[in-house]
C-alpha atoms as a PDB file:
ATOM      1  CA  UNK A   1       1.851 -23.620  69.227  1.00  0.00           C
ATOM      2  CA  UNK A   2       5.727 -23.565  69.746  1.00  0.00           C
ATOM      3  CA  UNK A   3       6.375 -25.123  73.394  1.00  0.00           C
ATOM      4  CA  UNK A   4       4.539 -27.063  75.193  1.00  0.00           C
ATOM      5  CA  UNK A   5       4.713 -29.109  78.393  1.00  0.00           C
ATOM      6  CA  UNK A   6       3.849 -32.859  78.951  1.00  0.00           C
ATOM      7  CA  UNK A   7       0.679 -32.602  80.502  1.00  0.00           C
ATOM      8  CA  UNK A   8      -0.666 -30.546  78.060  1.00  0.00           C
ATOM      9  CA  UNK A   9       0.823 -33.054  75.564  1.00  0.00           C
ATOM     10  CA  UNK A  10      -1.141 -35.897  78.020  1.00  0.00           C
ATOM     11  CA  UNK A  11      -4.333 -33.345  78.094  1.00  0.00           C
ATOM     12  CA  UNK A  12      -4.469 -33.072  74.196  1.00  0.00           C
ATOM     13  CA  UNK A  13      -3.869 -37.093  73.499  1.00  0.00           C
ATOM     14  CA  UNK A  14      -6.854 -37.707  76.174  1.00  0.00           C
ATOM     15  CA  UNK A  15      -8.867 -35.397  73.791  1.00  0.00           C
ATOM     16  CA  UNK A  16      -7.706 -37.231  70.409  1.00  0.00           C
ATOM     17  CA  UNK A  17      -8.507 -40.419  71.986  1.00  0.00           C
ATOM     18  CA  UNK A  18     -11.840 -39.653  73.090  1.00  0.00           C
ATOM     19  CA  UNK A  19     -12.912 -37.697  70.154  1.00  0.00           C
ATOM     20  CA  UNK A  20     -12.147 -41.068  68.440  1.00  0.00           C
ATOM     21  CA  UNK A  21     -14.036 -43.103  70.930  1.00  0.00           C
ATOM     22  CA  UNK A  22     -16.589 -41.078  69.940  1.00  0.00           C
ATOM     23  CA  UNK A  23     -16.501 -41.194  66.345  1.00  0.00           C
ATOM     24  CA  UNK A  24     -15.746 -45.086  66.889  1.00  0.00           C
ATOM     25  CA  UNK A  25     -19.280 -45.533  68.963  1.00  0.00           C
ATOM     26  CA  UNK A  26     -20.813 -43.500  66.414  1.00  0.00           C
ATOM     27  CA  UNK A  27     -19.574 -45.455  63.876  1.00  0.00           C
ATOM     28  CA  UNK A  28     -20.711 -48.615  65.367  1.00  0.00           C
ATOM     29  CA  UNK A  29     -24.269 -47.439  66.152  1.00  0.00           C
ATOM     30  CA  UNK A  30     -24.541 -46.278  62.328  1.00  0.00           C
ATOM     31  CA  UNK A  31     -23.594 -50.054  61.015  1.00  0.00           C
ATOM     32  CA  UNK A  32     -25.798 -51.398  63.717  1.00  0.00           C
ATOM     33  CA  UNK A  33     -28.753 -48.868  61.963  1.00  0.00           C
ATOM     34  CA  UNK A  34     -28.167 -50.025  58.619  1.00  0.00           C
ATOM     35  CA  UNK A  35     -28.237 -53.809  59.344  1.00  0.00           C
ATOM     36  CA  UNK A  36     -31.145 -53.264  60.941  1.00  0.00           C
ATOM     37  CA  UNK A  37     -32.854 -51.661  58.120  1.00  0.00           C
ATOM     38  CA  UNK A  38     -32.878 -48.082  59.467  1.00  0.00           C
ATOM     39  CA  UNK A  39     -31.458 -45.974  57.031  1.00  0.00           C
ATOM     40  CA  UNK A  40     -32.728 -42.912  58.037  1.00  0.00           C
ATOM     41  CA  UNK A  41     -30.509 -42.520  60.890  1.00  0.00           C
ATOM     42  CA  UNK A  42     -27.804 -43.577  59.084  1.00  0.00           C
ATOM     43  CA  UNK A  43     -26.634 -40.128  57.996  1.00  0.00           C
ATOM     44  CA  UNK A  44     -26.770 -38.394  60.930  1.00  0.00           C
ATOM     45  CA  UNK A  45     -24.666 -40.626  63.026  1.00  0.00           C
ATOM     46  CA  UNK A  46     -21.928 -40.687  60.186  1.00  0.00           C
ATOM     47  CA  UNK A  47     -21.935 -36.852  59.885  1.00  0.00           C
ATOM     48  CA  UNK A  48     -21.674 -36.500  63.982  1.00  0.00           C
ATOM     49  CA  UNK A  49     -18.687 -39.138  63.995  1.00  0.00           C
ATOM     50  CA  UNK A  50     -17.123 -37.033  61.344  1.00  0.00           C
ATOM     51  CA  UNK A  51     -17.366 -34.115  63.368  1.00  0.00           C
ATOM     52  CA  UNK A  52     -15.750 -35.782  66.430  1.00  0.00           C
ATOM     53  CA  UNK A  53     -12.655 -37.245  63.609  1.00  0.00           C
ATOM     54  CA  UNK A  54     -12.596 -33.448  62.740  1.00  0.00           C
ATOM     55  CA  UNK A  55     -11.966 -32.573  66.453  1.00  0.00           C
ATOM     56  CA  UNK A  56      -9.551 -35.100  66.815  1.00  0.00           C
ATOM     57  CA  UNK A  57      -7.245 -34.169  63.957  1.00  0.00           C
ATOM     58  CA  UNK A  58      -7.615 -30.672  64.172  1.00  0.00           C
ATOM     59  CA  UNK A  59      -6.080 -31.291  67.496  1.00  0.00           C
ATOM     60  CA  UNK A  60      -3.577 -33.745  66.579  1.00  0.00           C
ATOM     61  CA  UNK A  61      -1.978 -31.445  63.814  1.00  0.00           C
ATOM     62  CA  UNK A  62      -1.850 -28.859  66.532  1.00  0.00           C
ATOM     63  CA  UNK A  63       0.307 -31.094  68.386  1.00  0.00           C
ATOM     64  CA  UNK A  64       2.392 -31.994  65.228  1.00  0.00           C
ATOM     65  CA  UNK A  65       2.837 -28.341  64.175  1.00  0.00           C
ATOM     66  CA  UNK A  66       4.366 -27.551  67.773  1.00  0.00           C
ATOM     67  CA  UNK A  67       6.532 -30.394  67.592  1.00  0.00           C
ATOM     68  CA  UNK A  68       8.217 -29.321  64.384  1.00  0.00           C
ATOM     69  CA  UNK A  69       8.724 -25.876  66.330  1.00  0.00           C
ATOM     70  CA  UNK A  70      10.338 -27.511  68.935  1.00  0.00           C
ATOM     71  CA  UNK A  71      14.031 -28.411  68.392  1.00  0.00           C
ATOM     72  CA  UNK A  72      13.839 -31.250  70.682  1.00  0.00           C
ATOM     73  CA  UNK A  73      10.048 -32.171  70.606  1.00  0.00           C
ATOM     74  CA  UNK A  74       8.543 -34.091  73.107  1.00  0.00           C
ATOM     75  CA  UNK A  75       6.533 -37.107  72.242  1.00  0.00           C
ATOM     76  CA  UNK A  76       5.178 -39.536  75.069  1.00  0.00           C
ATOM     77  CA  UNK A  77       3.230 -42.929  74.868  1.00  0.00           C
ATOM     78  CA  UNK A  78       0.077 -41.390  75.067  1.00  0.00           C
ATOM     79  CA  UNK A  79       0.236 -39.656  72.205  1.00  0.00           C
ATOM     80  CA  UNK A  80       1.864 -42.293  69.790  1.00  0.00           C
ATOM     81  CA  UNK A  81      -1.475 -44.413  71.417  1.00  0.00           C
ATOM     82  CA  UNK A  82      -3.704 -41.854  70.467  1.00  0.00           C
ATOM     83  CA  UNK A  83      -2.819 -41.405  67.335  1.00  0.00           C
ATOM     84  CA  UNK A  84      -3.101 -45.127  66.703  1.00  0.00           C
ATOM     85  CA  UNK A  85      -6.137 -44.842  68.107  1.00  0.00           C
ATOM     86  CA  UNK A  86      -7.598 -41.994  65.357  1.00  0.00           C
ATOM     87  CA  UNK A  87      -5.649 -43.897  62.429  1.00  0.00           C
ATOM     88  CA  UNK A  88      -7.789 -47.121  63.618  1.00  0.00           C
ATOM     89  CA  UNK A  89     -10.827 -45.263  63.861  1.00  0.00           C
ATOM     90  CA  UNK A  90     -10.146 -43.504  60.267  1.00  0.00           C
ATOM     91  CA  UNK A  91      -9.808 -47.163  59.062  1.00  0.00           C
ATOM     92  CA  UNK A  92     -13.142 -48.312  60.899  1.00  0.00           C
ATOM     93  CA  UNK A  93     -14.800 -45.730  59.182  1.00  0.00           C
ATOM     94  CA  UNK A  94     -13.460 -46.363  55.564  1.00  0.00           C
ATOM     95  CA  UNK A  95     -14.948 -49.926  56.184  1.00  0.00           C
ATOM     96  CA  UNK A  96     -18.486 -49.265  57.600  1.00  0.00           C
ATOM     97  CA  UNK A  97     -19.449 -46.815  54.762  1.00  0.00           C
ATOM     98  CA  UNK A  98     -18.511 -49.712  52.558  1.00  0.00           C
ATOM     99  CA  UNK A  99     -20.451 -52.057  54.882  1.00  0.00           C
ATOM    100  CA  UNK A 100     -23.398 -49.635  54.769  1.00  0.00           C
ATOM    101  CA  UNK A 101     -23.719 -48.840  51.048  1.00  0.00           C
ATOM    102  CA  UNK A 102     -23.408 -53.351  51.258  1.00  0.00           C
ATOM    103  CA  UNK A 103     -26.284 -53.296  53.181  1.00  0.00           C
ATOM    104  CA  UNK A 104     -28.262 -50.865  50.847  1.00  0.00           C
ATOM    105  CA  UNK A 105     -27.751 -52.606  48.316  1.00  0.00           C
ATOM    106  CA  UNK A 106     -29.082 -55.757  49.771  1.00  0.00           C
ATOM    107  CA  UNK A 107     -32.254 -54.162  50.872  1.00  0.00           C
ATOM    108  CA  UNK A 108     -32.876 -52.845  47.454  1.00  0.00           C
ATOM    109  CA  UNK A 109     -32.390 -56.688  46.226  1.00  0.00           C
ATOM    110  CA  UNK A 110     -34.825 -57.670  48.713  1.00  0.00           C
ATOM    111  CA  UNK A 111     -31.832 -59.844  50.482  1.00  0.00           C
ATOM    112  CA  UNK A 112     -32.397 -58.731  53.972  1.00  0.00           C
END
């Protein structure tokens, strides 16, 4: 990407942070799905927060790759925040597929 200014630095975190907002909702509805017995729907909301994760890095090593171009890179608060944001999100999601295949399991003991 090579040079860049700040807004399209600002632009690009916006994206990363609300591709992860996203994935985070998603996330959240898919947990909410599998308490609630629905498995079924479970698989399609992971797979369409994956997607938005998969937006938001793609863009993120984007902006990475440019700054190593750069000899003096630019790198604002926004950014560092959104990529806080995606590394949360990647942790949320680590956690609910272990939360859903819990709640599998407890509906195949006959817990729930």
């Amino acid at each position: 990407m090579g040079e860049y200014s700040i807004e399209e630095l600002n632009s690009s975190s916006m994206q990363i942070i609300l591709h992860a907002g996203n994935a985070r909702e998603l996330y959240n509805e898919a947990l909410d799905q599998a308490e609630a017995g629905m498995e079924s729907a479970v698989g399609s909301l992971l797979d369409a927060a994956e997607e938005e994760v998969v937006c938001a890095h793609r863009i993120q090593t984007r902006l990475i790759q440019g700054a190593i171009e750069q000899e003096h890179p630019d790198m604002t608060v926004l950014f560092i925040h959104a990529q806080d944001t995606l590394m949360s999100v990647d942790s949320e999601y680590r956690l609910v597929k272990r939360l859903i295949k819990l709640y599998g399991k407890l509906a195949e003991m006959g817990e729930r």
